[in-house]
C-alpha atoms as a PDB file:
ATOM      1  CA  UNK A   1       0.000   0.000   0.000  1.00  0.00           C
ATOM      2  CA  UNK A   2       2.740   2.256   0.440  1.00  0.00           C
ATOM      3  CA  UNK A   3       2.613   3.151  -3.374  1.00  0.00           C
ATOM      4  CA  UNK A   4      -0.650   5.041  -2.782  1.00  0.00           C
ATOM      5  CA  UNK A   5       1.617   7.587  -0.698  1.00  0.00           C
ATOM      6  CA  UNK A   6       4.053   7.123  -3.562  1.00  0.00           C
ATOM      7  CA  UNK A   7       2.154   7.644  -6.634  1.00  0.00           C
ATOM      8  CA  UNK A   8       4.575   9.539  -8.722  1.00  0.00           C
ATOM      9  CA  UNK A   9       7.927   9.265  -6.089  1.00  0.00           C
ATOM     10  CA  UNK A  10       8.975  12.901  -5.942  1.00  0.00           C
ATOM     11  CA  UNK A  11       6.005  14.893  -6.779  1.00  0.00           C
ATOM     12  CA  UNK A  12       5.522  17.999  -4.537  1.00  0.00           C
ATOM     13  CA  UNK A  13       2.141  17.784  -3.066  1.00  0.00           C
ATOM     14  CA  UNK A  14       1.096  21.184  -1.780  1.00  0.00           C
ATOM     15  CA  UNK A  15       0.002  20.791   1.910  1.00  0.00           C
ATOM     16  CA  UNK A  16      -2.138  23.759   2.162  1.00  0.00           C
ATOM     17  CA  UNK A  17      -1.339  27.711   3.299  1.00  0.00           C
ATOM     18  CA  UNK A  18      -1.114  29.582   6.307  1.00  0.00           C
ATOM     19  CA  UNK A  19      -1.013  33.708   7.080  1.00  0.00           C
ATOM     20  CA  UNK A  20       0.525  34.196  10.197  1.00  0.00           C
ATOM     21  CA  UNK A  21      -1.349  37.062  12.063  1.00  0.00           C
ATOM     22  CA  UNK A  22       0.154  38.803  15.144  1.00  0.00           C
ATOM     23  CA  UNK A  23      -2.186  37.880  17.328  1.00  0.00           C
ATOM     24  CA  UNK A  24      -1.239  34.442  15.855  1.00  0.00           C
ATOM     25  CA  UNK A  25       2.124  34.842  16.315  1.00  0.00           C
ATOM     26  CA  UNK A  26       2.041  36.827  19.855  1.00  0.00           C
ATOM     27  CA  UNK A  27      -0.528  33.774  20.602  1.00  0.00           C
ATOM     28  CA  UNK A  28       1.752  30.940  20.303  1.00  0.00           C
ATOM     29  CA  UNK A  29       4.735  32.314  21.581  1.00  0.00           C
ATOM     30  CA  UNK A  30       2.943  32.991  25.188  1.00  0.00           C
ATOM     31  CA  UNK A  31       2.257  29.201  25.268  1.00  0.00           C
ATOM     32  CA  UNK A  32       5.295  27.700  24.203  1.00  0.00           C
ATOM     33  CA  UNK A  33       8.643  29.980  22.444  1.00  0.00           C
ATOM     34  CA  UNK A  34       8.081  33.540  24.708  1.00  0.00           C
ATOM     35  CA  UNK A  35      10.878  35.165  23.112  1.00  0.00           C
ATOM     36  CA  UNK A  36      10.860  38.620  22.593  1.00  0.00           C
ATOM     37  CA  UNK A  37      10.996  39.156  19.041  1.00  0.00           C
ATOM     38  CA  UNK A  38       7.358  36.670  19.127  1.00  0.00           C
ATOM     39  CA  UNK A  39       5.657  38.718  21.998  1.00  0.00           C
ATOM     40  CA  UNK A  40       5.571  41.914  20.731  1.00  0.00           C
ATOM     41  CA  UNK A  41       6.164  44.329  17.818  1.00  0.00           C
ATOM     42  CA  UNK A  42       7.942  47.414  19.608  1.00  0.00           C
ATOM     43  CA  UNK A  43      10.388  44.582  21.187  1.00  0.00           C
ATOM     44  CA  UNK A  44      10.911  43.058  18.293  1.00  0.00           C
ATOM     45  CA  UNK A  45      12.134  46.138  16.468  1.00  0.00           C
ATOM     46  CA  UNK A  46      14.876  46.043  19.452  1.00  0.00           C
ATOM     47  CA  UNK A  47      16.296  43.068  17.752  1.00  0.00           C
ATOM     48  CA  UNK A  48      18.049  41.714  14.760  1.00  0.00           C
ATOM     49  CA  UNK A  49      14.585  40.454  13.203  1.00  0.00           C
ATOM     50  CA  UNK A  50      13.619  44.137  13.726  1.00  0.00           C
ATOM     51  CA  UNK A  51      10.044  43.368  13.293  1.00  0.00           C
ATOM     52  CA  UNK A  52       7.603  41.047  14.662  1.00  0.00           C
ATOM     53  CA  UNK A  53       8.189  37.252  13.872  1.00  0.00           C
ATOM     54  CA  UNK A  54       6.908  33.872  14.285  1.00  0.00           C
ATOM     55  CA  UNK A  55       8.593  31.005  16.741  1.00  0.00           C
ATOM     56  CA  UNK A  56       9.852  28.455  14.262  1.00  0.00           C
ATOM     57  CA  UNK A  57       8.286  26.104  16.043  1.00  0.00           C
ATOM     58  CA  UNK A  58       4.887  27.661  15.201  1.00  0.00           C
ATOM     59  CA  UNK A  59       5.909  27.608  11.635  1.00  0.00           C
ATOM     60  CA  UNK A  60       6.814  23.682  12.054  1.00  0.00           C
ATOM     61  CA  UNK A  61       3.533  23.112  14.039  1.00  0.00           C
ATOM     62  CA  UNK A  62       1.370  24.599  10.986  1.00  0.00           C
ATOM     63  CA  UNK A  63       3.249  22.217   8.977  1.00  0.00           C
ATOM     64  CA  UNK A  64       2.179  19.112  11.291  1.00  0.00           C
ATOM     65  CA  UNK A  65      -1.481  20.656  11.558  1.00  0.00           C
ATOM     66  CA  UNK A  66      -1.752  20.664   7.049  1.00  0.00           C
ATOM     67  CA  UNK A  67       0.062  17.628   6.748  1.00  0.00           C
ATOM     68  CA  UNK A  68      -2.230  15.914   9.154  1.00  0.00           C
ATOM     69  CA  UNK A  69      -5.127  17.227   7.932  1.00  0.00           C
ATOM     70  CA  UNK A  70      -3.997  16.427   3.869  1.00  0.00           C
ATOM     71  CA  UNK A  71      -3.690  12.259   5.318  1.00  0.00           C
ATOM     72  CA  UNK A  72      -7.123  12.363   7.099  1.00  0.00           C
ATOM     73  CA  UNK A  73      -8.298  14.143   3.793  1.00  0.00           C
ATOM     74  CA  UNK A  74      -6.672  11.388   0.941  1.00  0.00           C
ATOM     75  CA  UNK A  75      -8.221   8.803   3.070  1.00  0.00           C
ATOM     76  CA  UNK A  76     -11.317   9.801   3.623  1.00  0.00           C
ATOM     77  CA  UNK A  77     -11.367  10.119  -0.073  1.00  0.00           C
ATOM     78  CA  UNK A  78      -9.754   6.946  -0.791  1.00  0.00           C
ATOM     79  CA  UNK A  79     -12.644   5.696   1.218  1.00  0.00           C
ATOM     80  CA  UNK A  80     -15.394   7.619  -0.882  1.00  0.00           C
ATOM     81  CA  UNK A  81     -13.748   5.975  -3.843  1.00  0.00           C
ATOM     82  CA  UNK A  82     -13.808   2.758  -2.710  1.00  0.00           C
ATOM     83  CA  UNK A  83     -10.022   2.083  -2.372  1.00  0.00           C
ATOM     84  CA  UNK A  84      -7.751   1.983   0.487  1.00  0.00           C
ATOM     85  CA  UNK A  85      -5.361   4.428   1.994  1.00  0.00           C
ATOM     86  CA  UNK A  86      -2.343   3.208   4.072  1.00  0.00           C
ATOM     87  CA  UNK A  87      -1.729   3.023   7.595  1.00  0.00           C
ATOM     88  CA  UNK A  88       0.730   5.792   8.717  1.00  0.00           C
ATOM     89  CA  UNK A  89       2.527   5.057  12.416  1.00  0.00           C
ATOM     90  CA  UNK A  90       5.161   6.834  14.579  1.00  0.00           C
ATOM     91  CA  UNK A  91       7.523   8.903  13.116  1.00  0.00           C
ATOM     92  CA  UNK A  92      11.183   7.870  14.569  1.00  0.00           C
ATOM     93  CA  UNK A  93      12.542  11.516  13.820  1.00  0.00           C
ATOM     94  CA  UNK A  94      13.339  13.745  11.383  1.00  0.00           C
ATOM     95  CA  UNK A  95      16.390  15.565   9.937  1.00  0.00           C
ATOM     96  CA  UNK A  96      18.481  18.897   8.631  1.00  0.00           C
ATOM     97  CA  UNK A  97      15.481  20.761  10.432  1.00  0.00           C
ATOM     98  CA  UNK A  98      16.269  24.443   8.776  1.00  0.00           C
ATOM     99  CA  UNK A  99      14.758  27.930   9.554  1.00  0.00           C
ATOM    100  CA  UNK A 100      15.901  29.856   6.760  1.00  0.00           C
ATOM    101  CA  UNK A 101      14.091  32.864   6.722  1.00  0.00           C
ATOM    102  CA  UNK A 102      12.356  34.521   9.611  1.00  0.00           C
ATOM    103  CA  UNK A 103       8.187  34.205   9.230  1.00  0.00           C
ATOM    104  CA  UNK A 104       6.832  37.723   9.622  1.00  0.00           C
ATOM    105  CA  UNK A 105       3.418  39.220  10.789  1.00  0.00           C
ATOM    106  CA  UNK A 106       1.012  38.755   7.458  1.00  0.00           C
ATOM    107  CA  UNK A 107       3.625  36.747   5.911  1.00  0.00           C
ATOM    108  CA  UNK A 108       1.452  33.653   3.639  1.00  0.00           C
ATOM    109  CA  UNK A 109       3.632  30.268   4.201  1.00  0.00           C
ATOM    110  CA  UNK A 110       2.645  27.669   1.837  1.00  0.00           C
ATOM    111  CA  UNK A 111       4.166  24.017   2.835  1.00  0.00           C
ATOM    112  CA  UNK A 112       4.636  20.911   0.875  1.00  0.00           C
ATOM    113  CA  UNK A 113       6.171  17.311   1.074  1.00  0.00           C
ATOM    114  CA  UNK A 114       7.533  15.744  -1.051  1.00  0.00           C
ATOM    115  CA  UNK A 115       8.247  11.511  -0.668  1.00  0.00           C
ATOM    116  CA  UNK A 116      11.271  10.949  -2.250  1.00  0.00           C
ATOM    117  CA  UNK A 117      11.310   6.385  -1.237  1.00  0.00           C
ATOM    118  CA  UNK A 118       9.649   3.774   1.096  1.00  0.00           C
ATOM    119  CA  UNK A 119      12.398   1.335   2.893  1.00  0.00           C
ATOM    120  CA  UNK A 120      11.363  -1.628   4.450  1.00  0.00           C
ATOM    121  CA  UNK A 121      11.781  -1.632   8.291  1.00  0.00           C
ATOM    122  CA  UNK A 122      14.450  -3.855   9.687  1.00  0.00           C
ATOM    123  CA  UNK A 123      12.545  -3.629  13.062  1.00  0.00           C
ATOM    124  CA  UNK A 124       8.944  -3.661  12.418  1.00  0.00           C
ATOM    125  CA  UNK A 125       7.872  -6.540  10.363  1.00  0.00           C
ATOM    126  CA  UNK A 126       4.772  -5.675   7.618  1.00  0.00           C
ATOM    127  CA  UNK A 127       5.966  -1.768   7.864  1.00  0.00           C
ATOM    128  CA  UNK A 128       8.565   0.639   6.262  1.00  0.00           C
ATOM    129  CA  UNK A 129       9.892   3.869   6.288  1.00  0.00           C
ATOM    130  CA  UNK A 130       8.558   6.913   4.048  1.00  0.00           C
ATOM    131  CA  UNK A 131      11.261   8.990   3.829  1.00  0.00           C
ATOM    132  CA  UNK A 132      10.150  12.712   2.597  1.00  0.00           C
ATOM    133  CA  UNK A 133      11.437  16.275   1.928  1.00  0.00           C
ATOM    134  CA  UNK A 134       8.987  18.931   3.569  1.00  0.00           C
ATOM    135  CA  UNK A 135       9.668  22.795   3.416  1.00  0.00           C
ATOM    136  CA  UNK A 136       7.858  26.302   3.818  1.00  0.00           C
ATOM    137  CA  UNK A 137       7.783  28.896   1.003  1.00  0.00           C
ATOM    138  CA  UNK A 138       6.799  32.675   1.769  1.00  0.00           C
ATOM    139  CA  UNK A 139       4.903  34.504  -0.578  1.00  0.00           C
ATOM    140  CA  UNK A 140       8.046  36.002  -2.505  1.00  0.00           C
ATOM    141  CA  UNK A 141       8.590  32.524  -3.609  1.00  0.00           C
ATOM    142  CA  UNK A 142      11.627  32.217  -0.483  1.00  0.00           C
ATOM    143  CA  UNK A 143      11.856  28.808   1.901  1.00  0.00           C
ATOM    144  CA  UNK A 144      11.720  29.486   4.944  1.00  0.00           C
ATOM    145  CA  UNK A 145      11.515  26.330   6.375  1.00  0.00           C
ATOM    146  CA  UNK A 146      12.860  22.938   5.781  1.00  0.00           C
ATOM    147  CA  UNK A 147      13.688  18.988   6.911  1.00  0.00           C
ATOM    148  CA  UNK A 148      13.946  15.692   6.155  1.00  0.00           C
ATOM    149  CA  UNK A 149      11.323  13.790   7.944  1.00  0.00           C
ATOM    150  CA  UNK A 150      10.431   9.593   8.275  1.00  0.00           C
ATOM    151  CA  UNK A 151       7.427   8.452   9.218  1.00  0.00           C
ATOM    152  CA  UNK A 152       6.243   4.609   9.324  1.00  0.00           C
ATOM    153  CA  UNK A 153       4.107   3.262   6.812  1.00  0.00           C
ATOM    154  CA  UNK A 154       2.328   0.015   6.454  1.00  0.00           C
ATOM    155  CA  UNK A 155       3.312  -2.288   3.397  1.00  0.00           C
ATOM    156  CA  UNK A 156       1.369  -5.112   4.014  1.00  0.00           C
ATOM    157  CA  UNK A 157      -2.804  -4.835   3.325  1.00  0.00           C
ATOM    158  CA  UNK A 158      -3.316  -3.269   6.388  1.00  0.00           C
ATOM    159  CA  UNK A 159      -4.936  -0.233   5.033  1.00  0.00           C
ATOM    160  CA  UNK A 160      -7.767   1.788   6.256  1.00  0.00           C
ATOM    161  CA  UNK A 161     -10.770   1.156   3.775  1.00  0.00           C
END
């Protein structure tokens, strides 16, 4: 089943978009990255960002949120269609995590993945590993985000129908 994830093995799939508000921003960073340059615009300017900016782990955690909501999505479709949509488990990690750009009040990130191969697990019979570029692109066309991520994936008929 893991060629249904596959498809066409390095096709981009656009994940979905995200415009990062202040109150967005300001939001997140009370809860989990209260840095400066996220809690407010006047202390922001202050800094080396100069301007109000997201946490990069908001920008990751919009990431999770689309590509989460694009699986639940191609299944529930799969389903619809009458086929079957494989069985996604734990991811073990990721790598090369990258913020390359800071995120900026009313900046639009959109995010993609893109699976690049499926290797069978040497420690999970039935399952493998989908192994998949994923990155952030402003509006001006710029990444601003980027890593490697794995994520287990069912090969045997185990899929959700």
């Amino acid at each position: 089943m893991s060629e249904v994830l596959l498809g066409a093995e390095s096709r981009r799939i656009a994940l979905g978009s995200f415009t990062f508000t202040a109150d967005d921003i300001v939001r997140f960073a009370c809860a989990y990255d209260p840095q400066r340059f996220h809690l407010s615009e006047e202390d922001a300017a202050k800094t080396h960002f100069g301007r109000l900016c997201a946490s990069g782990w908001h920008t990751a955690a919009v990431w999770m949120k689309l590509m989460v909501a694009y699986h639940q999505h191609a299944a529930e479709e799969a389903r619809r269609n009458g086929g079957r949509y494989p069985i996604l488990g734990p991811s073990p990690g990721f790598e090369d995590l990258k913020w390359l750009k800071p995120v900026f009040a009313g900046d639009t990130i959109s995010y993609f993945t893109t699976a690049l191969k499926v290797q069978p697990s040497r420690s999970r019979p039935g399952w493998g590993l989908l192994f998949s570029h994923n990155e952030g692109v402003n509006q001006n066309g710029e990444a601003v985000f980027s890593f490697e991520g794995r994520v287990f994936v069912a090969l045997e008929d185990t899929s959700v129908t």
